[in-house]
PDB file of N, CA and C in Angstrom:
ATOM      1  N   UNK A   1       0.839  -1.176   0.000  1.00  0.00           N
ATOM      2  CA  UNK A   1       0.000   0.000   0.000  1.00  0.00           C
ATOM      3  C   UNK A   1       0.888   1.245   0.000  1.00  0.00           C
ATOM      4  N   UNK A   2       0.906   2.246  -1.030  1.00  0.00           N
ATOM      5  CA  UNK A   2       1.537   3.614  -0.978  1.00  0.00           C
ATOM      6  C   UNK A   2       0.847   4.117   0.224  1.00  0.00           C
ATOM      7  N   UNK A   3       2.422   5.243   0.596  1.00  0.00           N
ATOM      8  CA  UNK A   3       2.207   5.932   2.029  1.00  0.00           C
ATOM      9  C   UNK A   3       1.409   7.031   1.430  1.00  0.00           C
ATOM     10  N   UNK A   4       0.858   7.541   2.076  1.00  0.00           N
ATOM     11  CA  UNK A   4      -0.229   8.857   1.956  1.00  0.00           C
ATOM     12  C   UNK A   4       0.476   9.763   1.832  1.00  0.00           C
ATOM     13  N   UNK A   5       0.131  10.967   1.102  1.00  0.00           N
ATOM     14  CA  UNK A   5       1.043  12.039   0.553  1.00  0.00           C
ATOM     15  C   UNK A   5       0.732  13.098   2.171  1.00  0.00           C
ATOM     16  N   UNK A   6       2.077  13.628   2.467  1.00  0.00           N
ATOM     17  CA  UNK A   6       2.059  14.621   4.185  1.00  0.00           C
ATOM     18  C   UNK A   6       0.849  15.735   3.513  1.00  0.00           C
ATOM     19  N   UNK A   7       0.114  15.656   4.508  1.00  0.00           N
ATOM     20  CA  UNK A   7      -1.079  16.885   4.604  1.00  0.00           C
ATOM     21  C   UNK A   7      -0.137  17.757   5.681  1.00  0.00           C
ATOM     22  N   UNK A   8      -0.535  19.253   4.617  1.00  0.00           N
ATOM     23  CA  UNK A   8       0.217  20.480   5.806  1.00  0.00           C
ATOM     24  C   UNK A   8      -1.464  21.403   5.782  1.00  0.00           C
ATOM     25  N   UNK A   9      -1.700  21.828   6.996  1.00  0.00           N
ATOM     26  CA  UNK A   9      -2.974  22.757   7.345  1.00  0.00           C
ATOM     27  C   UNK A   9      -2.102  23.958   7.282  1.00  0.00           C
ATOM     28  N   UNK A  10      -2.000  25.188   6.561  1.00  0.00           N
ATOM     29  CA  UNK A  10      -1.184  26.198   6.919  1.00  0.00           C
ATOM     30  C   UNK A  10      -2.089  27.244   7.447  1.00  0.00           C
ATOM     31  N   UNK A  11      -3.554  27.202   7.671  1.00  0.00           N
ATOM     32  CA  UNK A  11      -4.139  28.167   8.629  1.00  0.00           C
ATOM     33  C   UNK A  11      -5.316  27.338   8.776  1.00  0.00           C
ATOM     34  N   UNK A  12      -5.580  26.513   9.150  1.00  0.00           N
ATOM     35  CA  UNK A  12      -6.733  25.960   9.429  1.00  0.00           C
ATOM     36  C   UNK A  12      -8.097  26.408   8.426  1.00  0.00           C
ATOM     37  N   UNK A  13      -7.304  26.604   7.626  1.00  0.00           N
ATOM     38  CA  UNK A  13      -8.429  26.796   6.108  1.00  0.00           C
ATOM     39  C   UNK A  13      -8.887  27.708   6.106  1.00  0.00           C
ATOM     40  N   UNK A  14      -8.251  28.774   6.743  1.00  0.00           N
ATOM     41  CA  UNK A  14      -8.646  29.738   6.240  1.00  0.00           C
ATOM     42  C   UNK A  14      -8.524  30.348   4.856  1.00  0.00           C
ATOM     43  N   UNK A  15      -9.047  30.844   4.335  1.00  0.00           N
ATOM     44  CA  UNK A  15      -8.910  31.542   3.065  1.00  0.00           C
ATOM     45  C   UNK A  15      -8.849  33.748   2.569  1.00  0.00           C
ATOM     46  N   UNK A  16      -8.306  33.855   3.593  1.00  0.00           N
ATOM     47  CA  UNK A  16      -7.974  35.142   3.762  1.00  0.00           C
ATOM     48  C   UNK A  16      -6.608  35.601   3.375  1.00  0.00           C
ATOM     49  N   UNK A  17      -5.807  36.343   3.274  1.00  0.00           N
ATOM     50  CA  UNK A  17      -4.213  36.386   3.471  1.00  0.00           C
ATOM     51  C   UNK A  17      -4.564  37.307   5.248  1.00  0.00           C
ATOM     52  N   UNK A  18      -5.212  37.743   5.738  1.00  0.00           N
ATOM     53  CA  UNK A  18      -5.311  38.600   7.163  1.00  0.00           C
ATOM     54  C   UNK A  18      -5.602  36.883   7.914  1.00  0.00           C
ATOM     55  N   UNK A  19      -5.684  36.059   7.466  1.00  0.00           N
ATOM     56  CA  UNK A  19      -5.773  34.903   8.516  1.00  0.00           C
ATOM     57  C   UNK A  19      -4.110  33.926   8.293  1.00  0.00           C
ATOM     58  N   UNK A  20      -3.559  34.747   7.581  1.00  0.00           N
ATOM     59  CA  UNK A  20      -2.277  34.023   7.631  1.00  0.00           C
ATOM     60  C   UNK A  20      -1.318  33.629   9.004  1.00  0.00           C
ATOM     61  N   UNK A  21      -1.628  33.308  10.267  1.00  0.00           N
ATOM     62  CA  UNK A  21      -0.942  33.973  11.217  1.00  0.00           C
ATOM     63  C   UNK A  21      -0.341  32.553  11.887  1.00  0.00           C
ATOM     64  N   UNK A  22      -0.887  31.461  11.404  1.00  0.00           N
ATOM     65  CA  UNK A  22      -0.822  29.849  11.701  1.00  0.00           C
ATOM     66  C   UNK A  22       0.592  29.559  11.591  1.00  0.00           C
ATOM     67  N   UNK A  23       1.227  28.631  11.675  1.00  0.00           N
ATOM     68  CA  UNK A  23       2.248  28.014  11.424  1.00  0.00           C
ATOM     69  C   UNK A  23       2.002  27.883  10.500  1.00  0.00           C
ATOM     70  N   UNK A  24       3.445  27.777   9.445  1.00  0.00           N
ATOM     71  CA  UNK A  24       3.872  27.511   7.583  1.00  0.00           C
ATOM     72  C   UNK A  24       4.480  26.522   7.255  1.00  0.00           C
ATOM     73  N   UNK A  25       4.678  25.202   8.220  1.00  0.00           N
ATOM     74  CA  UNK A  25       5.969  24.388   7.949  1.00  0.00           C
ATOM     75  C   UNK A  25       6.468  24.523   6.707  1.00  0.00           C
ATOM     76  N   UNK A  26       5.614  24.895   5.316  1.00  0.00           N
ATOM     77  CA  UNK A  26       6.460  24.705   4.100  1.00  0.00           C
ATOM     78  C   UNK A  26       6.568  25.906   3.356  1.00  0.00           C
ATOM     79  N   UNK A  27       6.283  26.608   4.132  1.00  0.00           N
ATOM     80  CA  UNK A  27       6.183  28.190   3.022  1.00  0.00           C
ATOM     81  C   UNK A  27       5.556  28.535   2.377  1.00  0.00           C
ATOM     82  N   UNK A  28       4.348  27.825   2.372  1.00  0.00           N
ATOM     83  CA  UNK A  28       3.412  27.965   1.073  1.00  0.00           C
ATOM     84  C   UNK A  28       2.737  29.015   1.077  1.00  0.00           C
ATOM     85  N   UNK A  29       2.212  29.912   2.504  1.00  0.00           N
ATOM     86  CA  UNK A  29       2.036  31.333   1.844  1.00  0.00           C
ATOM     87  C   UNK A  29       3.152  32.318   1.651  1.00  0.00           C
ATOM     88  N   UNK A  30       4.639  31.930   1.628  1.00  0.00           N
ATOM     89  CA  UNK A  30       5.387  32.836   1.047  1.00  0.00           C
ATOM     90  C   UNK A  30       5.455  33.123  -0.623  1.00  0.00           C
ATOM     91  N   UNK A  31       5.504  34.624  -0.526  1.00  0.00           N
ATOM     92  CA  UNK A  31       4.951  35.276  -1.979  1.00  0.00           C
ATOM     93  C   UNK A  31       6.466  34.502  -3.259  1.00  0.00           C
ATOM     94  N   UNK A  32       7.113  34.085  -2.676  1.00  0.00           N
ATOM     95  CA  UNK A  32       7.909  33.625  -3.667  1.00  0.00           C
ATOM     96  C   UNK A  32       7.788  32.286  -4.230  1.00  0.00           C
ATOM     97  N   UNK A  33       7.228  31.601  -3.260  1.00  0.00           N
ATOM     98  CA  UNK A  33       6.176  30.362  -3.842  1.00  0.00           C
ATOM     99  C   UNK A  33       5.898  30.303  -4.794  1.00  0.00           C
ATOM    100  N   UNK A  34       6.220  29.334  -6.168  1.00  0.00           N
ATOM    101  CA  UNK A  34       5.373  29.936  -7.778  1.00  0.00           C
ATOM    102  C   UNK A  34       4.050  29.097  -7.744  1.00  0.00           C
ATOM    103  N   UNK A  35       3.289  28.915  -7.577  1.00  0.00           N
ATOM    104  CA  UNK A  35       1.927  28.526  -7.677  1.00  0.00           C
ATOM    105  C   UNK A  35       1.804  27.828  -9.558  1.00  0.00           C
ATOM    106  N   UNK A  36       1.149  26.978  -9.537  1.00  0.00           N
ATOM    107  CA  UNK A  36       0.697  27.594 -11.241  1.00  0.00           C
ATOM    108  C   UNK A  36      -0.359  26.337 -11.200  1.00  0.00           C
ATOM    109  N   UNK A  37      -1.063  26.609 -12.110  1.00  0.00           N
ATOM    110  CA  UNK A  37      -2.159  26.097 -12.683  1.00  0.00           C
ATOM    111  C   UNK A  37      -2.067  25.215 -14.133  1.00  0.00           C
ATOM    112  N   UNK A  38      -3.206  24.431 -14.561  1.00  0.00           N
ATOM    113  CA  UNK A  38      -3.272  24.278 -16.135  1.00  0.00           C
ATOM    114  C   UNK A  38      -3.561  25.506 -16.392  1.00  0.00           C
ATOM    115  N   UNK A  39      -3.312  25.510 -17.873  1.00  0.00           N
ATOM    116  CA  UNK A  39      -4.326  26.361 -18.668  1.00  0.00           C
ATOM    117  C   UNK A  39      -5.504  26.100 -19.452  1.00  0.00           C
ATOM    118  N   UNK A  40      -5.603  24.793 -18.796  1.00  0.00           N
ATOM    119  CA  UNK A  40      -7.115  24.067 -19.220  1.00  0.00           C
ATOM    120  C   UNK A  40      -8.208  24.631 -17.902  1.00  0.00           C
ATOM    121  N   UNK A  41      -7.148  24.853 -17.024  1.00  0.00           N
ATOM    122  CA  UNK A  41      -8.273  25.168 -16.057  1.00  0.00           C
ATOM    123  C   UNK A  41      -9.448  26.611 -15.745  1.00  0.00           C
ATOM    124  N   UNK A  42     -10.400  26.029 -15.410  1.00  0.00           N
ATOM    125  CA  UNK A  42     -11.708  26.802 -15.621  1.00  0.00           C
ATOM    126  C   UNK A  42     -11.205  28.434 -15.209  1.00  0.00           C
ATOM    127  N   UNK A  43     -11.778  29.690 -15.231  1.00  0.00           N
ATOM    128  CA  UNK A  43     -11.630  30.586 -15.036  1.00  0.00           C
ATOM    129  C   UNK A  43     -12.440  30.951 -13.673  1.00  0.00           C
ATOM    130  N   UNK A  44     -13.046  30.196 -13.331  1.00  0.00           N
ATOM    131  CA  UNK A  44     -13.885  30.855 -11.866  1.00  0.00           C
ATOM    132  C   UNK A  44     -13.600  29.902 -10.574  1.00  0.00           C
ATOM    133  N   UNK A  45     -11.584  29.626 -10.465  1.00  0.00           N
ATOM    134  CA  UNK A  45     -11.006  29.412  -9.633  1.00  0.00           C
ATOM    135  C   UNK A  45     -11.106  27.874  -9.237  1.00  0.00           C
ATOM    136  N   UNK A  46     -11.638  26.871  -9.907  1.00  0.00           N
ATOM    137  CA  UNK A  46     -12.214  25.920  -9.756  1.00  0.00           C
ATOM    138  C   UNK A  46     -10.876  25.096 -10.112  1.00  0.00           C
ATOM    139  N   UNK A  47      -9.815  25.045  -9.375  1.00  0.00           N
ATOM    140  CA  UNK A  47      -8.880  24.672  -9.890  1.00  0.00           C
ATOM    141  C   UNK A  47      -7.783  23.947  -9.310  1.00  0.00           C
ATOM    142  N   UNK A  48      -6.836  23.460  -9.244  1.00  0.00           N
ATOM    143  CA  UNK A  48      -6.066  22.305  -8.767  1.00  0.00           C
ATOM    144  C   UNK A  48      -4.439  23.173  -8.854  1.00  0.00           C
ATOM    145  N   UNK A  49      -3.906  23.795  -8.380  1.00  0.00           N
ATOM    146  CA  UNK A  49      -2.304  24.261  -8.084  1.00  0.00           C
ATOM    147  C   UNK A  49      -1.291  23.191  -8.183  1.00  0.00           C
ATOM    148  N   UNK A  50      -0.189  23.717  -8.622  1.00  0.00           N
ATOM    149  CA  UNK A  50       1.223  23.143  -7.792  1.00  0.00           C
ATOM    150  C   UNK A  50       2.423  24.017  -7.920  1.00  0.00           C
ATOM    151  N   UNK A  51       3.156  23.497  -6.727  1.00  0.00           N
ATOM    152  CA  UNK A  51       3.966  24.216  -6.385  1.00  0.00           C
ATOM    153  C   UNK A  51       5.653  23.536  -6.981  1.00  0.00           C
ATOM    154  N   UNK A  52       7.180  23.724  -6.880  1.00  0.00           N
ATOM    155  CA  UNK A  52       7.759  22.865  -6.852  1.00  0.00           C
ATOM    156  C   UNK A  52       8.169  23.177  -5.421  1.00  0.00           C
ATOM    157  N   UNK A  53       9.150  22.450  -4.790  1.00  0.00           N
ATOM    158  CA  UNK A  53       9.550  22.599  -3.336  1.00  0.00           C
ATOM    159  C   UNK A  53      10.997  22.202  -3.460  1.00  0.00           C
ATOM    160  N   UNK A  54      11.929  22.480  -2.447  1.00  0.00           N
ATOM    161  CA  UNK A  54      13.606  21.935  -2.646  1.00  0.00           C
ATOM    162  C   UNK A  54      13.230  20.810  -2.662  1.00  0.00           C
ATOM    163  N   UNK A  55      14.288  20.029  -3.267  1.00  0.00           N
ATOM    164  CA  UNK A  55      14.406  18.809  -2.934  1.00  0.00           C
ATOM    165  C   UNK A  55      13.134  17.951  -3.919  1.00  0.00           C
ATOM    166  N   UNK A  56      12.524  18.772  -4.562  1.00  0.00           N
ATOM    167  CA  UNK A  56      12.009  17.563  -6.194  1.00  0.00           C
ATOM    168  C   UNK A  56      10.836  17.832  -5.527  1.00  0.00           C
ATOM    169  N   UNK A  57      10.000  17.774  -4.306  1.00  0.00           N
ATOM    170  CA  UNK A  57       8.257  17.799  -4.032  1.00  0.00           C
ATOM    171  C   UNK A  57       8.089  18.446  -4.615  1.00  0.00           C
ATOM    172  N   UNK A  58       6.560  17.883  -4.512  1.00  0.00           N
ATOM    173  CA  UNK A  58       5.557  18.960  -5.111  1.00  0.00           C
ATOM    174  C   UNK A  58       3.991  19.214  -4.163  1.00  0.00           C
ATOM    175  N   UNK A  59       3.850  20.643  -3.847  1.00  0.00           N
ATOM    176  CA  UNK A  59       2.854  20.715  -3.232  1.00  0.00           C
ATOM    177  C   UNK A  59       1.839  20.855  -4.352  1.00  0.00           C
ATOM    178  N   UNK A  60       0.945  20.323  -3.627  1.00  0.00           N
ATOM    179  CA  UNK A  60      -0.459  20.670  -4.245  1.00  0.00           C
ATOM    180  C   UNK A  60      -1.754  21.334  -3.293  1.00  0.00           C
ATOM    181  N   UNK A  61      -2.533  22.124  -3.985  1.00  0.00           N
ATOM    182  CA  UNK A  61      -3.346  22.779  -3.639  1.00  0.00           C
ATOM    183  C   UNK A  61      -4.844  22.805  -4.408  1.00  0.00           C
ATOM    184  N   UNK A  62      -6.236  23.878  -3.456  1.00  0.00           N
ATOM    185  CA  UNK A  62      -6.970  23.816  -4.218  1.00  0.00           C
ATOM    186  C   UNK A  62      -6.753  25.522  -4.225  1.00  0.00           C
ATOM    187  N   UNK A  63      -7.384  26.075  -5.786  1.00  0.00           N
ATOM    188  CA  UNK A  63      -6.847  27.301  -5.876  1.00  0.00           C
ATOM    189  C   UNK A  63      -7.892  27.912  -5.342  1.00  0.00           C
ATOM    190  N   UNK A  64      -9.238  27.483  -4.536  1.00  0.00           N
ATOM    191  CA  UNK A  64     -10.068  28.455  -3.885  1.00  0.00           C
ATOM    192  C   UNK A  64     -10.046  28.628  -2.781  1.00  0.00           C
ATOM    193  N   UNK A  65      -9.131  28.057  -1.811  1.00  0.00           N
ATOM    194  CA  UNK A  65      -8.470  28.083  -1.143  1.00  0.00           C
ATOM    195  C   UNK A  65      -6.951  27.983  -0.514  1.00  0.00           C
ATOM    196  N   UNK A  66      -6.642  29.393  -1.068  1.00  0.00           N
ATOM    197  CA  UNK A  66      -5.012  29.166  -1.419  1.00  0.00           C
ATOM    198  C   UNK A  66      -4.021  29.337   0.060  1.00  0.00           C
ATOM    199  N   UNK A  67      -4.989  29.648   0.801  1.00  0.00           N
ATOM    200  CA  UNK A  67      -4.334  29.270   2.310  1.00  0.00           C
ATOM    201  C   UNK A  67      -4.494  28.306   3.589  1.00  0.00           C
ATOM    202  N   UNK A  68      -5.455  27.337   2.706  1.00  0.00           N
ATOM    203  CA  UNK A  68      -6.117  25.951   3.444  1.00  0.00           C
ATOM    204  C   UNK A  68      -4.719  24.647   3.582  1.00  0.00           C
ATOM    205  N   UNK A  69      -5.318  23.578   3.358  1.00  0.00           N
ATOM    206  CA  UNK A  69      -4.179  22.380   3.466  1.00  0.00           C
ATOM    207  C   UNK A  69      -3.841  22.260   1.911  1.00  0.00           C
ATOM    208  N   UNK A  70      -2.236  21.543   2.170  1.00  0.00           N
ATOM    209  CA  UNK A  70      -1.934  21.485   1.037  1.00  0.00           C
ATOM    210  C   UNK A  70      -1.235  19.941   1.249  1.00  0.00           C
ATOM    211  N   UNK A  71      -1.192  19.246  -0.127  1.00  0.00           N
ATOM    212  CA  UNK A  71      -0.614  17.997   0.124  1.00  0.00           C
ATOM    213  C   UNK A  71       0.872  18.116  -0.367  1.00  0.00           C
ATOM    214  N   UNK A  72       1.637  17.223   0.034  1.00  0.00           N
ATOM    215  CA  UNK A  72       2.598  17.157  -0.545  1.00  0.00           C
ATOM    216  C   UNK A  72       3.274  16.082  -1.444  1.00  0.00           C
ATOM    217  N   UNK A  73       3.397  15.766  -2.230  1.00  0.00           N
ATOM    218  CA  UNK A  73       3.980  14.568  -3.505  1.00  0.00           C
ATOM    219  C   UNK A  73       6.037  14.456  -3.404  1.00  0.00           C
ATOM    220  N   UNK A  74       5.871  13.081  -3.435  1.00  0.00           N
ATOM    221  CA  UNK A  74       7.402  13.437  -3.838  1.00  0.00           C
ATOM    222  C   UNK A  74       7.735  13.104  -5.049  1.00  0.00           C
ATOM    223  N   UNK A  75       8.587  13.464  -5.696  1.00  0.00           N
ATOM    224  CA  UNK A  75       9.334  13.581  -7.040  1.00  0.00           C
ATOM    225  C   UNK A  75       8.529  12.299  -7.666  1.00  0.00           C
ATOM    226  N   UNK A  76       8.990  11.103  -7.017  1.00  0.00           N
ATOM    227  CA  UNK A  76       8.754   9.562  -7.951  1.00  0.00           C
ATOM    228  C   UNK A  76       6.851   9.750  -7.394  1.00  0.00           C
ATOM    229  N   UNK A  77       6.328  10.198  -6.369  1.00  0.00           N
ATOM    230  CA  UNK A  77       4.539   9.803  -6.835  1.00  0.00           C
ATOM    231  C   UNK A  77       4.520  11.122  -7.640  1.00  0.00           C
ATOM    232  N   UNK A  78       4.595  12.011  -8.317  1.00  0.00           N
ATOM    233  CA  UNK A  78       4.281  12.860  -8.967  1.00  0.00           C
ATOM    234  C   UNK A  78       4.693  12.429 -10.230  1.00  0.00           C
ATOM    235  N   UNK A  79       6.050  11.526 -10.737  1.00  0.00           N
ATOM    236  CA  UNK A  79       6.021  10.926 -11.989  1.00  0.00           C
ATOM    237  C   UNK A  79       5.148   9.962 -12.500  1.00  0.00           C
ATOM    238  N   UNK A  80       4.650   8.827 -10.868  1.00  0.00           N
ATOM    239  CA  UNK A  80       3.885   7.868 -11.489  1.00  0.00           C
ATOM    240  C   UNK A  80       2.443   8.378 -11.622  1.00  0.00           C
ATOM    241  N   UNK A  81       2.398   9.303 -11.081  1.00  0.00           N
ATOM    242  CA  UNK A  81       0.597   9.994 -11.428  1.00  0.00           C
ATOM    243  C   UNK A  81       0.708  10.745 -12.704  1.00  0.00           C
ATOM    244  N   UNK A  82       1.412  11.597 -13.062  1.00  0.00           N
ATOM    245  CA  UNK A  82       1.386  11.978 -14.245  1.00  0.00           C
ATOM    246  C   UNK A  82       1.950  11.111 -15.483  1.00  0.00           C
ATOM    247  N   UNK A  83       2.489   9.718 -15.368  1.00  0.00           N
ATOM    248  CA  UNK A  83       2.453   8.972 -16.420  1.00  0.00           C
ATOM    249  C   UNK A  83       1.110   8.374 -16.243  1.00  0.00           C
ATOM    250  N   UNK A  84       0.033   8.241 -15.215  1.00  0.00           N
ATOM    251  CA  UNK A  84      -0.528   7.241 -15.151  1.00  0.00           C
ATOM    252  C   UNK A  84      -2.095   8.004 -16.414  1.00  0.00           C
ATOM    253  N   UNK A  85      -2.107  10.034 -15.556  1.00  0.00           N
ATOM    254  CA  UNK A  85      -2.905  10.346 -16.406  1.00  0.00           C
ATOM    255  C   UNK A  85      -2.613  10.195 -18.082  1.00  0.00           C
ATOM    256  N   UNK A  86      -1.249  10.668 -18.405  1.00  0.00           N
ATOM    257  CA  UNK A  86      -1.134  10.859 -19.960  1.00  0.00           C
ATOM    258  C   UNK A  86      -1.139   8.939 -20.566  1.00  0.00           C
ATOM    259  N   UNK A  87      -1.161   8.099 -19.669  1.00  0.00           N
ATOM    260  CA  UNK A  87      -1.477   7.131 -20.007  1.00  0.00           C
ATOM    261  C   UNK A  87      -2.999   6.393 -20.131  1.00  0.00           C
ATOM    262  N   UNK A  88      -4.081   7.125 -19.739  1.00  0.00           N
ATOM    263  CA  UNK A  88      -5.359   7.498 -19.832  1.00  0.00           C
ATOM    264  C   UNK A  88      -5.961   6.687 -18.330  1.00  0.00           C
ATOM    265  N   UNK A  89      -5.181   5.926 -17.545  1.00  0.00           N
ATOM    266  CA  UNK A  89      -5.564   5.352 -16.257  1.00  0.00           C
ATOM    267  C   UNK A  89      -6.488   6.183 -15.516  1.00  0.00           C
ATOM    268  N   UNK A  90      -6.869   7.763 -15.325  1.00  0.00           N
ATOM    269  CA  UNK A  90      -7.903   8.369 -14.719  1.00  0.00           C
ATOM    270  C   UNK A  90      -9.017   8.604 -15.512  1.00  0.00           C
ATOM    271  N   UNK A  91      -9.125   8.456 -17.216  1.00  0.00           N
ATOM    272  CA  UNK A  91     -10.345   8.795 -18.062  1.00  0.00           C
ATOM    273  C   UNK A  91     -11.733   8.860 -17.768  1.00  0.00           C
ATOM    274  N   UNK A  92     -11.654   7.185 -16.548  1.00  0.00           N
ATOM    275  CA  UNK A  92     -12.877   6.666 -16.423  1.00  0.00           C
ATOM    276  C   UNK A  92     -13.772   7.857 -15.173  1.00  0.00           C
ATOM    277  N   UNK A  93     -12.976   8.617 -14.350  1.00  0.00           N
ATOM    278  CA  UNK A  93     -13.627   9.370 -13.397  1.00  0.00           C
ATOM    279  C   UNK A  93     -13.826  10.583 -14.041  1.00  0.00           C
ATOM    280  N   UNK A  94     -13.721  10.510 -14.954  1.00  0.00           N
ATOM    281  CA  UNK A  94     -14.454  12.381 -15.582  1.00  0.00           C
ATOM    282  C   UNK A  94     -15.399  11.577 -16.695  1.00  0.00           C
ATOM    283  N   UNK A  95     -15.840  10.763 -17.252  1.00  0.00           N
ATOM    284  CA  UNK A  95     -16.651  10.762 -18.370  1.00  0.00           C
ATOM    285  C   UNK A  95     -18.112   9.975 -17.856  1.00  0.00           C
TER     286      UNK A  95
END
């Protein structure tokens, strides 16, 4: 069984930047953070982030809440999920 990707709460979900005041273990509301998105993704925030992090992670986020929990991926589960989508293994949960 794969280990579960580390959940970080960086304000207890809040969604403010004035509720930023929580512990950051990973920096993720620091403004130098690059965030990014698809560009498939919808325009009314409905959307899925990532971050890169030292050391090859990757955080992930939801972008309507950009100061809630964020997960974290390491290098090798972020290769086997993104071979698994461009290999069509998730098709069946969107159609």
């Amino acid at each position: 069984m794969p280990d579960q990707p580390s959940r970080v709460d960086v304000s207890d979900a809040a969604d403010t930047p004035a509720d930023i005041g929580a512990p950051d273990p990973i920096g993720v509301s620091d403004d130098s953070f690059r965030w990014r998105k698809s560009s498939y993704s919808n325009p009314n925030g409905n959307c899925v982030e990532l971050a890169g992090l030292t050391g090859g992670a990757v955080a992930v986020r939801n972008s309507r809440h950009p100061y809630g929990e964020v997960l974290v991926y390491t290098r090798a589960e972020m290769v086997a999920f993104l071979h698994g989508a461009k290999a069509g293994e998730f098709d069946d949960l969107i159609v």
